[in-house]
Protein backbone atom coordinates (compact mmCIF):
# COMPACT_ATOMS: atom_id res chain seq x y z
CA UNK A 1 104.68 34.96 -34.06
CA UNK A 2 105.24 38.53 -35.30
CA UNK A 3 102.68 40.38 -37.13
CA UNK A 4 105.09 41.11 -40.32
CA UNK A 5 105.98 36.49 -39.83
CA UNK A 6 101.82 36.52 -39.79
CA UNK A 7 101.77 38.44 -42.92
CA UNK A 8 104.11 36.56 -44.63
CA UNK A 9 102.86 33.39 -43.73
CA UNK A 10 99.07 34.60 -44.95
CA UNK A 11 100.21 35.85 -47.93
CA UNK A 12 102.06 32.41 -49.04
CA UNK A 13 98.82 30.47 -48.46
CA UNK A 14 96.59 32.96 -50.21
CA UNK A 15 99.08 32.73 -52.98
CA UNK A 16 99.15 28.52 -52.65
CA UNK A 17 94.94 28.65 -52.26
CA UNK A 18 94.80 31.32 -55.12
CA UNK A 19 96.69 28.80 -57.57
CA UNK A 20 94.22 26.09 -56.50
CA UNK A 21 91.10 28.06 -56.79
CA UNK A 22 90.72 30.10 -59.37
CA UNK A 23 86.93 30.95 -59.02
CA UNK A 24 83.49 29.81 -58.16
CA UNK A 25 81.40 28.17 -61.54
CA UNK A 26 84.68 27.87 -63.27
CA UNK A 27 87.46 26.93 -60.89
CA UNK A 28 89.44 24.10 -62.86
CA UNK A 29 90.36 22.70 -59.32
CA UNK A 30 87.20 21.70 -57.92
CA UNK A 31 86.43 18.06 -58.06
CA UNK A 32 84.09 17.06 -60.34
CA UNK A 33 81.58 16.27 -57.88
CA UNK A 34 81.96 19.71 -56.17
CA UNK A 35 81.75 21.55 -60.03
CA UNK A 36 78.63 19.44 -60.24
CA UNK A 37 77.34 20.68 -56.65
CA UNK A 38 78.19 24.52 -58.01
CA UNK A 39 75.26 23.91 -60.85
CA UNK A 40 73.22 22.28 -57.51
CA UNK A 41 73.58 25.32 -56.03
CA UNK A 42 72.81 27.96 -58.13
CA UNK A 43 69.92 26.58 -59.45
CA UNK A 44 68.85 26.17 -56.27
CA UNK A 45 69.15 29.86 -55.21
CA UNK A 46 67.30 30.81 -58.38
CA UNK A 47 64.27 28.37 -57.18
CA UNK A 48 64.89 30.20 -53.97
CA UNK A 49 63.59 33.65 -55.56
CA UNK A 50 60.87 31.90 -57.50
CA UNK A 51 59.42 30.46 -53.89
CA UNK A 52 59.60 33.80 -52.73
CA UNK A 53 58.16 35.61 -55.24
CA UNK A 54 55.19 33.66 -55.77
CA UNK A 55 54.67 33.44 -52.21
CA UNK A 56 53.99 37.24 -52.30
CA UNK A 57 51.55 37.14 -55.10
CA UNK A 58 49.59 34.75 -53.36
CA UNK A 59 49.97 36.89 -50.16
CA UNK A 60 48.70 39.70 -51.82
CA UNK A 61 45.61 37.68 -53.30
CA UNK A 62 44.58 37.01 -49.53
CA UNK A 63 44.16 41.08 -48.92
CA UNK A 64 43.10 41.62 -52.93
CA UNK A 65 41.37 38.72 -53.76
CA UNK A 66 40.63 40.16 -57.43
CA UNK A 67 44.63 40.71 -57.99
CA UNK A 68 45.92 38.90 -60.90
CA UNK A 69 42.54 36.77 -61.91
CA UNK A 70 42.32 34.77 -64.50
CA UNK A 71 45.75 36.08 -65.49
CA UNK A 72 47.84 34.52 -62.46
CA UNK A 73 45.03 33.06 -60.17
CA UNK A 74 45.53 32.03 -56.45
CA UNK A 75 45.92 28.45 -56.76
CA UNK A 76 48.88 28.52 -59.56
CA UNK A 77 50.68 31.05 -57.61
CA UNK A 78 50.12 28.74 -54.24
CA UNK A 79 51.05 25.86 -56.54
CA UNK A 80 54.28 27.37 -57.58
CA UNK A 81 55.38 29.28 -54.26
CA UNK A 82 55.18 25.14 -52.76
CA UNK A 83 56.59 23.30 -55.65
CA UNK A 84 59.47 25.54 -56.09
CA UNK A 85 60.20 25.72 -52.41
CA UNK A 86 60.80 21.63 -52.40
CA UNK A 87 62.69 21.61 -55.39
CA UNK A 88 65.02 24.24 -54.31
CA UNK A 89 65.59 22.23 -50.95
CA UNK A 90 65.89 19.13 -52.89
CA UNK A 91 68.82 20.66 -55.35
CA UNK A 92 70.37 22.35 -52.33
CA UNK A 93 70.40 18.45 -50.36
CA UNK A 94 71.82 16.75 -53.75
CA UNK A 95 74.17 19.26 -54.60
CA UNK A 96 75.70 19.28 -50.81
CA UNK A 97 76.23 15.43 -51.13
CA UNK A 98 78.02 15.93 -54.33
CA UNK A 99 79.94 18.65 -53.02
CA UNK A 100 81.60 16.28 -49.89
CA UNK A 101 81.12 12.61 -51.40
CA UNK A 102 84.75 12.67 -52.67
CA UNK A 103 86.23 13.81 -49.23
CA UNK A 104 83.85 11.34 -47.25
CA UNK A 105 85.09 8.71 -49.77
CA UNK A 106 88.34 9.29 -50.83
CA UNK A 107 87.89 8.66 -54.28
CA UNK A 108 86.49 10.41 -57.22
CA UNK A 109 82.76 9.98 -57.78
CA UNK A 110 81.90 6.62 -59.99
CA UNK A 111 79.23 7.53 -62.89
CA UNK A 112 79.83 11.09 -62.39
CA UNK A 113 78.77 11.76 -65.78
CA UNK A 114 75.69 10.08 -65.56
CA UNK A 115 75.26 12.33 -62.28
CA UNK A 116 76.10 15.03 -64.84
CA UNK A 117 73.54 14.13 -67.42
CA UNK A 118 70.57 13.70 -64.69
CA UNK A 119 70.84 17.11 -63.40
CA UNK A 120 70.42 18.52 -66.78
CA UNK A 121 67.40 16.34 -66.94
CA UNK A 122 65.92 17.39 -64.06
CA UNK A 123 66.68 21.13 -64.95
CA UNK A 124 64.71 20.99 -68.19
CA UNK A 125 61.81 18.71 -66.24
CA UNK A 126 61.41 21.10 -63.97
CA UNK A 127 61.29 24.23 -66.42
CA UNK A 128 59.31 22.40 -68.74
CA UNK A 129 56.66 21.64 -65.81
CA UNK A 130 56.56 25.20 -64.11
CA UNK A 131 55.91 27.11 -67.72
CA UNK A 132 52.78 24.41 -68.24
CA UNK A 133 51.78 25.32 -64.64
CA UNK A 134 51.73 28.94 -66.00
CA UNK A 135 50.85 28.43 -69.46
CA UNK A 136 47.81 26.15 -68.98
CA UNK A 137 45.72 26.81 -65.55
CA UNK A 138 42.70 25.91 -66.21
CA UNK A 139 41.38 22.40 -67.92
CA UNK A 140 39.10 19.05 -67.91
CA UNK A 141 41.19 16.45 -65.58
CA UNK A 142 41.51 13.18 -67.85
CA UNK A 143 44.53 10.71 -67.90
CA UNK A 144 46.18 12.54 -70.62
CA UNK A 145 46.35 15.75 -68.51
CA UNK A 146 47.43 13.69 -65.95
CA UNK A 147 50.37 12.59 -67.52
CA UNK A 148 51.31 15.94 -69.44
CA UNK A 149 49.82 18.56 -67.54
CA UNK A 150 49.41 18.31 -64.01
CA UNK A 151 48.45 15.60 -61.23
CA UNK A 152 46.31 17.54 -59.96
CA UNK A 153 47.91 16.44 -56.28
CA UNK A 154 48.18 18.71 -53.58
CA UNK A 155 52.13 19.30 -53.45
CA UNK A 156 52.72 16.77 -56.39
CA UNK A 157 51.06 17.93 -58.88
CA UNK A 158 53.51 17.08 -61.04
CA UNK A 159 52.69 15.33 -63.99
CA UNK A 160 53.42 11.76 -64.14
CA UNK A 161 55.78 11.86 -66.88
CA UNK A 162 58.47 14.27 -64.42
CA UNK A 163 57.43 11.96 -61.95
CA UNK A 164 58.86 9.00 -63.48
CA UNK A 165 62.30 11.73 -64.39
CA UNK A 166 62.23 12.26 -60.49
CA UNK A 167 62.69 8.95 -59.81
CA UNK A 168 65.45 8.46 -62.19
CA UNK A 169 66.96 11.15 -61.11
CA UNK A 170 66.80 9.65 -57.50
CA UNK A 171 68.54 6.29 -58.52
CA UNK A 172 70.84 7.52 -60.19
CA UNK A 173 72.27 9.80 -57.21
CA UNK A 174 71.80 6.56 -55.80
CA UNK A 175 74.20 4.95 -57.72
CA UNK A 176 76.34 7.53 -57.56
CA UNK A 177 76.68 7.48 -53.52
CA UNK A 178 76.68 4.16 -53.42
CA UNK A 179 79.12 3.32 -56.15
CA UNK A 180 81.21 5.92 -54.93
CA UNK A 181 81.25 4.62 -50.97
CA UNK A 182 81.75 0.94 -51.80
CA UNK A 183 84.94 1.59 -54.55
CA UNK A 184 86.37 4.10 -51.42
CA UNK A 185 85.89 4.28 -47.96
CA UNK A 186 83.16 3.25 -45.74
CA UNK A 187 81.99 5.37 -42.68
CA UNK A 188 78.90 5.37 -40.27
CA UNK A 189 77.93 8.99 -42.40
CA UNK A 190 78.36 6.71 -45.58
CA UNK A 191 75.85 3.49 -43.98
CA UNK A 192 72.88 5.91 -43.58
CA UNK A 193 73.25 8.27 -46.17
CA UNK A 194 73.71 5.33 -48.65
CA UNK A 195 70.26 3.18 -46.75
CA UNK A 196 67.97 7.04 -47.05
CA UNK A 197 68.31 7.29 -50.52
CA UNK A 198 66.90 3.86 -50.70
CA UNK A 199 64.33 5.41 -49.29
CA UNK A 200 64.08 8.67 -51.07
CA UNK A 201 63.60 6.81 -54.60
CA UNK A 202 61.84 4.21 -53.18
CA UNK A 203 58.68 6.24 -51.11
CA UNK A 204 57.77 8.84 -54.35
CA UNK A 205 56.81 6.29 -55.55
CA UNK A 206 53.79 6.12 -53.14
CA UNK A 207 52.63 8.82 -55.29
CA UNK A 208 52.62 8.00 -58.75
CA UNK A 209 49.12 6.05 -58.74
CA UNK A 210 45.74 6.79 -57.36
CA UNK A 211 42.69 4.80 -56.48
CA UNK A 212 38.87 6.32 -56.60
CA UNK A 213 38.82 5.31 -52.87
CA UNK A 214 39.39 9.15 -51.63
CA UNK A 215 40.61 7.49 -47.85
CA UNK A 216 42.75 4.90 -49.55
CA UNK A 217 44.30 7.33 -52.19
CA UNK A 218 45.08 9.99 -48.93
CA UNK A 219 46.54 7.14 -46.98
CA UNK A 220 49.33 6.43 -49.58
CA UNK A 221 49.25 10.20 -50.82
CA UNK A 222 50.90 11.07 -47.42
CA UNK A 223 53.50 8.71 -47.56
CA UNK A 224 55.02 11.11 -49.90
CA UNK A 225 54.29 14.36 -47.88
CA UNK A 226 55.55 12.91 -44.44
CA UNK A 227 57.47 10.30 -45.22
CA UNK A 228 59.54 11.45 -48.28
CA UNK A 229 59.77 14.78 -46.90
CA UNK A 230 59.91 14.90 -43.21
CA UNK A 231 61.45 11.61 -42.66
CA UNK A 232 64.13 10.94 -45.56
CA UNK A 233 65.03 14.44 -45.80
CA UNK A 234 65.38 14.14 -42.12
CA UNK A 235 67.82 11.59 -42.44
CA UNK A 236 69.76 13.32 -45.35
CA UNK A 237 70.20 16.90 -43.56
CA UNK A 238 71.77 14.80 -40.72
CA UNK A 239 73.97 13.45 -42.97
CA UNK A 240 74.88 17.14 -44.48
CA UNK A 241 75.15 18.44 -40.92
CA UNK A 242 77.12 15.34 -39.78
CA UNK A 243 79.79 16.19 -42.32
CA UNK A 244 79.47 20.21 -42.21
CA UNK A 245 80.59 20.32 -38.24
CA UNK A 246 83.53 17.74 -38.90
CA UNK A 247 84.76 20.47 -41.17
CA UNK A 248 83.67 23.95 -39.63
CA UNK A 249 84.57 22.72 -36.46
CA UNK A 250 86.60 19.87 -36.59
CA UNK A 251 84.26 18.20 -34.10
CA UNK A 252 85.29 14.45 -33.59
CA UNK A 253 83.60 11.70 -36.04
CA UNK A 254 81.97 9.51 -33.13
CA UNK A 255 79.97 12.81 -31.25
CA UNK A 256 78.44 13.23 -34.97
CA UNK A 257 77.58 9.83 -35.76
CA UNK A 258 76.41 9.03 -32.61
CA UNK A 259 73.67 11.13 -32.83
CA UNK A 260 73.36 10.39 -36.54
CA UNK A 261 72.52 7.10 -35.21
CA UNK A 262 69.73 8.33 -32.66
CA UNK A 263 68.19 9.97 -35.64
CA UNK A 264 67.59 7.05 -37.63
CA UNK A 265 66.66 5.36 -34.75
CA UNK A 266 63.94 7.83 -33.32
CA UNK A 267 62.94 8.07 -37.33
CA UNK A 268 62.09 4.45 -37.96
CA UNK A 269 60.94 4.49 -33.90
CA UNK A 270 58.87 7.94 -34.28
CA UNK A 271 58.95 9.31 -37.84
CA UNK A 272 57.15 6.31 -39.29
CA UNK A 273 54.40 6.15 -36.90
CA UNK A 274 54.76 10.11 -36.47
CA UNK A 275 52.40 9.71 -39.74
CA UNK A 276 49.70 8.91 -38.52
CA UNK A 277 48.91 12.28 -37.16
CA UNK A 278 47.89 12.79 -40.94
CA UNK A 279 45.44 10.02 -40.57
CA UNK A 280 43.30 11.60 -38.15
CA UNK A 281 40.24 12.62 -40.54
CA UNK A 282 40.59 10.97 -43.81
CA UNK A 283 38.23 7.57 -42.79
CA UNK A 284 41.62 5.83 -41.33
CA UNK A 285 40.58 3.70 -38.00
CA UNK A 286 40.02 5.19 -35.07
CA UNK A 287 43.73 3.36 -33.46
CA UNK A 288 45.73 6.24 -35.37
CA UNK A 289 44.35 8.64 -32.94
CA UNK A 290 46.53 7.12 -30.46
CA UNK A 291 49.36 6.28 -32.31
CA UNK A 292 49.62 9.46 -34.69
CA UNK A 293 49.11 11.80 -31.11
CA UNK A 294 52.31 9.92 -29.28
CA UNK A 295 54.62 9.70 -32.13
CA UNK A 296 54.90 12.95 -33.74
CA UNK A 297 57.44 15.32 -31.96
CA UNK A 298 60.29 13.99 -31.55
CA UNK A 299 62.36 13.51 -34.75
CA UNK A 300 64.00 17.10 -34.65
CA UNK A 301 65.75 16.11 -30.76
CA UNK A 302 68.54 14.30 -32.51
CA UNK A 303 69.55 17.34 -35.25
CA UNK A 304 69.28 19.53 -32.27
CA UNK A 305 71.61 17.68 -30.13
CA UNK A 306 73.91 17.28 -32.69
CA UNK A 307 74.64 21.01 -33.04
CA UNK A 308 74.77 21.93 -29.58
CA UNK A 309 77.09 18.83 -28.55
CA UNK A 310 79.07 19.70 -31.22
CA UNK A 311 79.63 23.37 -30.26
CA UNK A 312 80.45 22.21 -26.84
CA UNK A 313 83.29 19.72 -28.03
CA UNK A 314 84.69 22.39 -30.29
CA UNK A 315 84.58 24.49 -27.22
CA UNK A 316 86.64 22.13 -24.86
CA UNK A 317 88.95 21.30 -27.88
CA UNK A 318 89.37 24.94 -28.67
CA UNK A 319 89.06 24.33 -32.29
CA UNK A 320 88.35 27.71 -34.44
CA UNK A 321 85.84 28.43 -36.69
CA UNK A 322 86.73 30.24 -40.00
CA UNK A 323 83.51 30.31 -41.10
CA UNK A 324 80.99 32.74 -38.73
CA UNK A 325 78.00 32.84 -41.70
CA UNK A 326 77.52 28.83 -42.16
CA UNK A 327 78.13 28.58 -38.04
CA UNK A 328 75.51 31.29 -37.29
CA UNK A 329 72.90 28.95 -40.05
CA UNK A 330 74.01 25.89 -38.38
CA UNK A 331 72.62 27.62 -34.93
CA UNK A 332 69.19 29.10 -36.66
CA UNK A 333 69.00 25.34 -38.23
CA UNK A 334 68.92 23.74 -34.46
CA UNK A 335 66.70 26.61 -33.11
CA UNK A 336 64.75 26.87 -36.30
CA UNK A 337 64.27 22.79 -36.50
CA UNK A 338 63.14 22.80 -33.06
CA UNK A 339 60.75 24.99 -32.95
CA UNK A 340 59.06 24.71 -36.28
CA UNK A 341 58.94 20.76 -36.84
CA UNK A 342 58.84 20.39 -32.88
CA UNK A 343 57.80 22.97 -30.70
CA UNK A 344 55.15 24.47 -33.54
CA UNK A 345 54.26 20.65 -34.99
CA UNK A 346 53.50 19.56 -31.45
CA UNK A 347 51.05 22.23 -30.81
CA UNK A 348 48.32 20.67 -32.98
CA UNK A 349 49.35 17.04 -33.42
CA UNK A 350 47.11 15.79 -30.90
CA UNK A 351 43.83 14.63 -32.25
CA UNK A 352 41.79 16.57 -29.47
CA UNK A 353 43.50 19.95 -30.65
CA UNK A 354 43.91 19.34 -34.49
CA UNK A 355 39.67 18.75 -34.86
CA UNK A 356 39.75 22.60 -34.78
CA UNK A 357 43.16 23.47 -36.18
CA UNK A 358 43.42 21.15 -39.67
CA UNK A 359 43.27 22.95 -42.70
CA UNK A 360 43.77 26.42 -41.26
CA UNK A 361 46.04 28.83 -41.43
CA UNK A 362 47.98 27.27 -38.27
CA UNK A 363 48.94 24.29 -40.22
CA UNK A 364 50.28 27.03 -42.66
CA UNK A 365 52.41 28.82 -39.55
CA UNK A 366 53.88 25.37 -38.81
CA UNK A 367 54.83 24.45 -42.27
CA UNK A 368 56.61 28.19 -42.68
CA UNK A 369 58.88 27.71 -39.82
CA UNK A 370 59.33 23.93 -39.99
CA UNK A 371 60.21 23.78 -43.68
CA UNK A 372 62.79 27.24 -43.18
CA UNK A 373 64.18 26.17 -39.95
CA UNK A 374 64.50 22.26 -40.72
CA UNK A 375 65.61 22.59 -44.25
CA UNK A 376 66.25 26.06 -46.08
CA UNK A 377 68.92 26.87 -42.57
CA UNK A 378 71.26 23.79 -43.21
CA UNK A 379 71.36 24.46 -47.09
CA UNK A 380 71.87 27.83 -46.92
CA UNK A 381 75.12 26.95 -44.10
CA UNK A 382 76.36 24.18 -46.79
CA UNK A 383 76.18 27.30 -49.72
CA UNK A 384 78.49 29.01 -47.10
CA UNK A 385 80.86 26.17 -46.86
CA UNK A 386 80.64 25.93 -50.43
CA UNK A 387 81.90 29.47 -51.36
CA UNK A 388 84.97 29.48 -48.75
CA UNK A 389 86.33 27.03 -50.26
CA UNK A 390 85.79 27.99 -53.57
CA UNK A 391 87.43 31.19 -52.99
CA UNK A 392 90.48 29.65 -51.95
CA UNK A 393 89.46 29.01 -48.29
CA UNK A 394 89.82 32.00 -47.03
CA UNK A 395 89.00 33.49 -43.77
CA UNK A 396 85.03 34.03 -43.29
CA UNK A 397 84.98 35.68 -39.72
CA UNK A 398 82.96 37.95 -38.21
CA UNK A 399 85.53 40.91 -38.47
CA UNK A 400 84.94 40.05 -42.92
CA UNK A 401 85.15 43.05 -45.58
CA UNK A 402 81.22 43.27 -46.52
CA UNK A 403 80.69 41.31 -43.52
CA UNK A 404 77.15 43.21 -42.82
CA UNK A 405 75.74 41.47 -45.88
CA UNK A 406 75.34 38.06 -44.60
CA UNK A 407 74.33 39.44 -41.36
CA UNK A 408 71.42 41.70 -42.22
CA UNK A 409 70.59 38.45 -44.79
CA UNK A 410 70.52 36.37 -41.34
CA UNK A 411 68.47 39.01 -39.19
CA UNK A 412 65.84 39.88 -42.40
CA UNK A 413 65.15 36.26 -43.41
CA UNK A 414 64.76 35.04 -39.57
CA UNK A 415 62.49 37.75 -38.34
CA UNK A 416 60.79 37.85 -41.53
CA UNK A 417 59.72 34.20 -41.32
CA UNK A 418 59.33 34.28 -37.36
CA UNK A 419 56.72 37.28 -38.41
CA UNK A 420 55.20 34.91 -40.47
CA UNK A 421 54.63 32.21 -38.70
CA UNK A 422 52.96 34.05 -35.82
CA UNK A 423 50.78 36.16 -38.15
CA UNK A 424 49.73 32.79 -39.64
CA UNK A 425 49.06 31.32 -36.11
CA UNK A 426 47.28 34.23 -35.08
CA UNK A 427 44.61 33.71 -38.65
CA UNK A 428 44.86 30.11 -37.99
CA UNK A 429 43.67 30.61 -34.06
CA UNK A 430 41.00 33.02 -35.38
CA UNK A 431 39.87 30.22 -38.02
CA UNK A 432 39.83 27.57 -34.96
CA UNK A 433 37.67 29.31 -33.01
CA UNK A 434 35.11 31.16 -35.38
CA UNK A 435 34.79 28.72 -37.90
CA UNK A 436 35.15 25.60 -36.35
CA UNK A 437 34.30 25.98 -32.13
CA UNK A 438 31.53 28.43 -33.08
CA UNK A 439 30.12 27.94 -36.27
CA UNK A 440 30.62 24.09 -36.81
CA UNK A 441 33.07 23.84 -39.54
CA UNK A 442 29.87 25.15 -41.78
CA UNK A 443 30.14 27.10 -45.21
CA UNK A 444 28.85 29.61 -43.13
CA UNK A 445 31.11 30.02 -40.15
CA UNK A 446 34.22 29.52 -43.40
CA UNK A 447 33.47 32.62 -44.47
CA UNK A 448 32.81 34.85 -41.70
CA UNK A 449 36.34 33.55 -40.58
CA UNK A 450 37.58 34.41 -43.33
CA UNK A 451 36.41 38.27 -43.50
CA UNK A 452 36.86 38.52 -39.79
CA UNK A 453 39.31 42.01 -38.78
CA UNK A 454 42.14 39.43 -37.29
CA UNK A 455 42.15 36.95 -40.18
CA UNK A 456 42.71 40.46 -42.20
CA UNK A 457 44.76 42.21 -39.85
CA UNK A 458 46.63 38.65 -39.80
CA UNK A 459 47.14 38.50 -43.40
CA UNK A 460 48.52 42.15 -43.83
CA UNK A 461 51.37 41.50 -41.05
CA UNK A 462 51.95 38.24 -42.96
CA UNK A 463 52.87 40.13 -46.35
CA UNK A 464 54.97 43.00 -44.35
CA UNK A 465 57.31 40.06 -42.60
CA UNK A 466 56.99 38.45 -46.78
CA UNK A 467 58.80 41.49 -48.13
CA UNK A 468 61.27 41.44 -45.19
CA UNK A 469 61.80 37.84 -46.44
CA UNK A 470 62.00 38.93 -49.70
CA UNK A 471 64.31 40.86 -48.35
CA UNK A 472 66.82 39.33 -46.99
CA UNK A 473 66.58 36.25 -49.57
CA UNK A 474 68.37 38.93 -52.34
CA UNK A 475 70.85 40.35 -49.73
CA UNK A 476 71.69 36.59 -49.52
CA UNK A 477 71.95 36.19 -53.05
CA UNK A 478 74.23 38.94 -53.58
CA UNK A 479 76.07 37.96 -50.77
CA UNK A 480 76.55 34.10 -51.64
CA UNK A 481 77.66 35.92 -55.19
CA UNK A 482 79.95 38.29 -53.77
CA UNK A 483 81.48 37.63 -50.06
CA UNK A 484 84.95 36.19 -49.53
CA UNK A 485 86.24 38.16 -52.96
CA UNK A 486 89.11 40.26 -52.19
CA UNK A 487 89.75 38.26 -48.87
CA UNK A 488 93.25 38.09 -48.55
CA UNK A 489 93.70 36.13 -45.00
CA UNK A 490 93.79 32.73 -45.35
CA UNK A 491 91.58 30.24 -42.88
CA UNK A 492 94.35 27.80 -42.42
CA UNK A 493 96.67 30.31 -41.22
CA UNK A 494 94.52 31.70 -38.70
CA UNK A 495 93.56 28.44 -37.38
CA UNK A 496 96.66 26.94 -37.02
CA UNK A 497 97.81 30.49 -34.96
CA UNK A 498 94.98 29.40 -32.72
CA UNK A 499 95.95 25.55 -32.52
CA UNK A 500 99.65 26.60 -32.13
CA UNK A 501 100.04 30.30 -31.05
């Protein structure tokens, strides 16, 4: 084909895709579900810069402890950094399944208003609950506090009344899926997407009651922690990823679901049991030792394999990717989710290590990498997905107008948390050793851990790789805003010039 044929040929799809798409919030031809996934989305990115600006106030508390007191104290800041940073992967996973449950399906979504109605619920829940974290921090814990203010939880401190909206949020993205998949078509992606959110209503609910047994109210606490986080989200970024390769690489179905399958399998085979490396010091039987040790590493494999299997049958097909910024995410998601939930995880799962790491900063280190590499990666590829085709599907290569955007985004928000994580595992080493190999795990040994020069030297590097984060989560902002606009060669042309040249 000619260059001028080329042009021509570009220009009548851009025209054809221009007609369909119209713009991003607004475009009248979206699918509902996908205009739905758009609101997902953006609130998601907004909870995005909450996470990371509350995770430098509380960074900057560790070097100037007297910063902010009793105006924005430690804990709330802590509290808020965490909360928002599972919220903002939770809207990120829900809006993604809206966004491709039509196309998985082939039929419009059933309920979709009711879909429509819960995330307005959970919009206003979750505003509603972060100004009472802010406007009321301090307090006598009855039940009325409990269910108006806050839990008072570790990670769900939620209070029981948005608990209860969570959960009917849940089901009714339940129905929706399900509804959706049994009026249209059924698939293997369909099967365990539709069983995990089962699941993901069904185990918060472990955590919406508590007993004055402190080992029996930890024992169910972390079935919301591990298993409603770790596992079921597990489950439901396979599902994402399953879907996103099918379209950014055209990678055949059965590679996809075959490992889709391995997941669940290695989940309810490892994952479950995988807890019980939480149950090591909370007055659990000594058998957990064993079990929690053995069963803990080896959920991310599957998620991992699935990428890199998928590359290689793209390869050997030849198929083209029009999409370089969600394929480089896809990448940091298998590298990220392997060595954050595995590689870092396994380093103090076993019982004879984790006596001196627990509560320290190196459990901090391996929740940094594992949450960003196992969950904020895939989202932030689906937000990718999300805009090409918004904007008309055009072409999203590497040789893209503003293309440095999304690149410097990649390299500042990678290194940044990579320079977290080890700055954290050098504190959390430091804490291991002083405070609990030398000192006993005393009140003593505590604090001269925490005033040692490396816990401090630790905790400076940690907030200069938090403003590189910072960073490089508003270049991605402004580039998830921005990129593709002006783009004026289409992604169907170019692939089908490298199917047919």
């Amino acid at each position: 084909m000619t260059l001028q044929a080329y042009q021509e040929k570009a220009a009548a799809c851009w025209a054809g895709s221009k007609q369909k798409h119209a713009g991003l919030m607004a475009n009248p031809h979206l699918s509902g579900g996908q205009k739905l996934a758009v609101h997902y989305f953006t609130v998601a990115m907004v909870l995005f810069m909450a996470q990371l600006l509350f995770g430098l106030l509380a960074g900057l508390q560790f070097i100037f402890p007297s910063f902010l007191y009793e105006i924005l104290d430690f804990n709330v800041n802590r509290m808020v950094h965490i909360n928002a940073m599972v919220v903002w992967m939770l809207y990120g996973f829900l809006g993604s399944v809206y966004w491709f449950l039509e196309d998985e399906s082939g039929v419009e979504i059933v309920g979709l208003k009711w879909g429509q109605l819960a995330f307005w619920v959970l919009t206003g829940a979750v505003t509603i609950v972060v100004l009472v974290y802010l406007l009321i921090q301090i307090g006598s814990g009855t039940d009325t506090s409990l269910w108006l203010i806050n839990e008072g939880r570790e990670y769900i401190e939620a209070p029981r009344w948005a608990d209860i909206g969570i959960v009917v949020v849940m089901l009714t993205f339940f129905y929706n899926v399900a509804a959706t998949f049994a009026k249209g078509k059924w698939s293997g992606i369909a099967g365990v997407l539709t069983l995990d959110l089962v699941a993901l209503a069904g185990l918060y609910l472990a955590g919406m009651f508590y007993v004055t047994n402190i080992s029996v109210d930890q024992y169910w606490w972390w079935w919301v922690i591990h298993l409603w986080v770790e596992a079921t989200w597990e489950v439901l970024v396979g599902c994402i990823m399953a879907w996103s390769l099918m379209k950014l690489l055209g990678v055949r179905r059965k590679v996809v679901q075959t490992w889709l399958y391995i997941e669940v399998a290695l989940m309810f085979g490892s994952g479950i049991l995988g807890l019980g490396h939480h149950y090591f010091w909370i007055g659990t039987p000594e058998y957990w030792f064993t079990i929690g040790g053995f069963f803990s590493a080896l959920e991310p494999i599957p998620l991992v394999a699935m990428v890199v299997h998928s590359i290689y049958d793209a390869g050997a097909h030849k198929f083209k990717n029009s999409n370089h910024p969600a394929l480089a995410w896809i990448i940091a998601h298998a590298f990220g989710n392997f060595l954050g939930a595995g590689v870092w995880g396994f380093m103090h799962t076993l019982p004879q290590i984790n006596l001196y790491t627990h509560g320290t900063q190196w459990s901090a280190s391996h929740g940094h990498l594992a949450f960003f590499g196992a969950y904020a990666t895939i989202n932030i590829a689906f937000f990718y997905l999300a805009a090409q085709h918004a904007r008309g599907n055009v072409w999203m290569g590497g040789d893209l107008a503003n293309g440095w955007r999304w690149k410097a985004a990649a390299i500042l928000l990678n290194l940044g948390v990579m320079g977290m994580t080890v700055a954290l595992l050098i504190a959390g080493y430091e804490q291991s050793f002083i405070e609990r190999a030398v000192e006993g795990s005393t009140w003593a040994g505590y604090f001269a851990a925490q005033n040692h020069p490396w816990f401090m030297q630790a905790m400076i590097w940690r907030m200069v790789f938090g403003l590189m984060t910072a960073a490089g989560g508003g270049l991605l902002f402004w580039d998830l805003l921005e990129i593709g606009k002006g783009e004026q060669r289409s992604a169907a042309v170019i692939d089908s010039e490298t199917v047919n040249p």
